[in-house]
C-alpha atoms as a PDB file:
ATOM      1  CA  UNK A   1      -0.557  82.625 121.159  1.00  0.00           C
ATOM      2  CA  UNK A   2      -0.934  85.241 118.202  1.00  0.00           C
ATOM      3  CA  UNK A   3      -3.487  83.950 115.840  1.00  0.00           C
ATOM      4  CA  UNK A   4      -1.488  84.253 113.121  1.00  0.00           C
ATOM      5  CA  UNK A   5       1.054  81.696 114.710  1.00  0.00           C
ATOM      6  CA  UNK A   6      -1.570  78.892 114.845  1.00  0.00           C
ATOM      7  CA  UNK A   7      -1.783  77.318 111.939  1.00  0.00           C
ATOM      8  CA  UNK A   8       2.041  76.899 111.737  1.00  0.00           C
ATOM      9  CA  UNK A   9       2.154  75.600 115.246  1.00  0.00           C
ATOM     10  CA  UNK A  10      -0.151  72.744 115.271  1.00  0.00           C
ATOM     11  CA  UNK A  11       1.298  72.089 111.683  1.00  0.00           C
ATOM     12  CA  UNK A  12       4.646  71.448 113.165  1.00  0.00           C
ATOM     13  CA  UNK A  13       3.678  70.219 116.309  1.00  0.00           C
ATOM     14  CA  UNK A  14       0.600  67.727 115.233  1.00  0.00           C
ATOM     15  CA  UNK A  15       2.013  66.502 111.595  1.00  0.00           C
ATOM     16  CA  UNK A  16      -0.005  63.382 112.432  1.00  0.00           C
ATOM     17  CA  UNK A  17      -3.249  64.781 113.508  1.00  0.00           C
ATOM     18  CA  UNK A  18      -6.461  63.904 111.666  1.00  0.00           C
ATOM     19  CA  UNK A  19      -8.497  65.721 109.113  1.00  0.00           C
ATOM     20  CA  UNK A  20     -11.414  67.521 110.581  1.00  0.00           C
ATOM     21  CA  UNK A  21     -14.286  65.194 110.166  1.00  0.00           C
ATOM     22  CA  UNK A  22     -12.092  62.264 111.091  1.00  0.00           C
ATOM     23  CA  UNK A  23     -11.170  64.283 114.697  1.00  0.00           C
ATOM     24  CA  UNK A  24     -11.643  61.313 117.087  1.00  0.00           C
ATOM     25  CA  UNK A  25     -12.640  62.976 120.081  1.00  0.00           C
ATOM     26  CA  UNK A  26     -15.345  65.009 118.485  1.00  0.00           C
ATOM     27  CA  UNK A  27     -18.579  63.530 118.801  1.00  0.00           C
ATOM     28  CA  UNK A  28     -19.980  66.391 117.048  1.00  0.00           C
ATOM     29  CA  UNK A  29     -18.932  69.396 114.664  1.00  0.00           C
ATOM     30  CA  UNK A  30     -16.318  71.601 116.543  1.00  0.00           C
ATOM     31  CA  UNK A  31     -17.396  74.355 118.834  1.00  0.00           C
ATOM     32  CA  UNK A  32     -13.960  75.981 118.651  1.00  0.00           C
ATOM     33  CA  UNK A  33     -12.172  77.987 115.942  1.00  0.00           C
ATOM     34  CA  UNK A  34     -10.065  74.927 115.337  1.00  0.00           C
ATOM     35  CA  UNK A  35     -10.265  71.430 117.410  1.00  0.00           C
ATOM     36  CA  UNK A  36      -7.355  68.665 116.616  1.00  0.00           C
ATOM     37  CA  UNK A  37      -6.734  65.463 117.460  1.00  0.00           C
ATOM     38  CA  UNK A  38      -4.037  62.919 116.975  1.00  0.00           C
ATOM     39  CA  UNK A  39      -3.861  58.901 118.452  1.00  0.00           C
ATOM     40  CA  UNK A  40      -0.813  57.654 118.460  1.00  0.00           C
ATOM     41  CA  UNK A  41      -0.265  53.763 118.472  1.00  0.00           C
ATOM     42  CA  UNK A  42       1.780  53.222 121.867  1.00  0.00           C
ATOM     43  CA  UNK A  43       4.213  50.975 119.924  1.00  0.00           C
ATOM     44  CA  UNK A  44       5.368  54.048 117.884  1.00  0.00           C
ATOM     45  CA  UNK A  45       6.157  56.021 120.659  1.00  0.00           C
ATOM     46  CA  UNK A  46       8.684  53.568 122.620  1.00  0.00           C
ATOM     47  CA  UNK A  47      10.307  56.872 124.690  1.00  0.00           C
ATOM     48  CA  UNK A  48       6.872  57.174 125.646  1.00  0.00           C
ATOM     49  CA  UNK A  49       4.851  60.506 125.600  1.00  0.00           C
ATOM     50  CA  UNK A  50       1.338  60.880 124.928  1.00  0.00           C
ATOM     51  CA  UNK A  51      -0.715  58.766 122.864  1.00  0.00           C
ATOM     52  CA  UNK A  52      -4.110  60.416 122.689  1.00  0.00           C
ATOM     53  CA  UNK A  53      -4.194  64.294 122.164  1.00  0.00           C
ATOM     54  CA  UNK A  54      -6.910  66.939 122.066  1.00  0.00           C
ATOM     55  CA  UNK A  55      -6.689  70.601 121.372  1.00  0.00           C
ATOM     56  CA  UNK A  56      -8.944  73.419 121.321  1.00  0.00           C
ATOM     57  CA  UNK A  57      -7.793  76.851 119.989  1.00  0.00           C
ATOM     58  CA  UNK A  58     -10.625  79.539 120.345  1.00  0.00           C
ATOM     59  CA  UNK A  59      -9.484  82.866 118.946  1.00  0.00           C
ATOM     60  CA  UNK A  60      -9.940  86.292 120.952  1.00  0.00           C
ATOM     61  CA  UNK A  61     -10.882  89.617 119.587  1.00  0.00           C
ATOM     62  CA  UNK A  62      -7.256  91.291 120.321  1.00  0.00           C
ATOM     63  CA  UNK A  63      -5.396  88.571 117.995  1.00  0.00           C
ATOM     64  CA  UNK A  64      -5.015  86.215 120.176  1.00  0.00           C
ATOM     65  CA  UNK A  65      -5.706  82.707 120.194  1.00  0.00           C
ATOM     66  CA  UNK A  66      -6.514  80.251 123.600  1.00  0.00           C
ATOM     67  CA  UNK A  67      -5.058  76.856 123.430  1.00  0.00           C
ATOM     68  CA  UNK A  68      -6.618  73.946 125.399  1.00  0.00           C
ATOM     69  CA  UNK A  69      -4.528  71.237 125.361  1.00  0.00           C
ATOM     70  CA  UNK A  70      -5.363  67.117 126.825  1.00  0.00           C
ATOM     71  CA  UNK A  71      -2.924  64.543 126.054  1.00  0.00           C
ATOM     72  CA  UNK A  72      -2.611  61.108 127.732  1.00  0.00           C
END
């Protein structure tokens, strides 16, 4: 993914996610260039999808970014 793409992305995609410091599956400060992640209450998600969600985005020196991506 371009780097310039990201922000948008997980914007549009993650309009729930937490803040930073309030990231629930970081038991630390974040390693990555940007770490997110949402938890969804299974009652709002009746259609059923994932719950719990983790991303990683690490950015590359040619403008790209690498997106690791762990939902349950």
């Amino acid at each position: 993914m371009p780097q310039t793409d990201l922000d948008a992305w997980v914007a549009e995609s993650f309009p729930d996610r937490k803040p930073p410091d309030e990231n629930p599956f970081l038991l630390g400060p974040c390693e990555a260039d940007l770490c997110v992640g949402v938890m969804r209450d299974p009652m709002d998600c009746p259609n059923g999808g994932a719950t719990d969600i983790a991303l990683t985005a690490r950015h590359a020196d040619d403008g790209t970014t690498l997106v690791s991506f762990d939902a349950s």
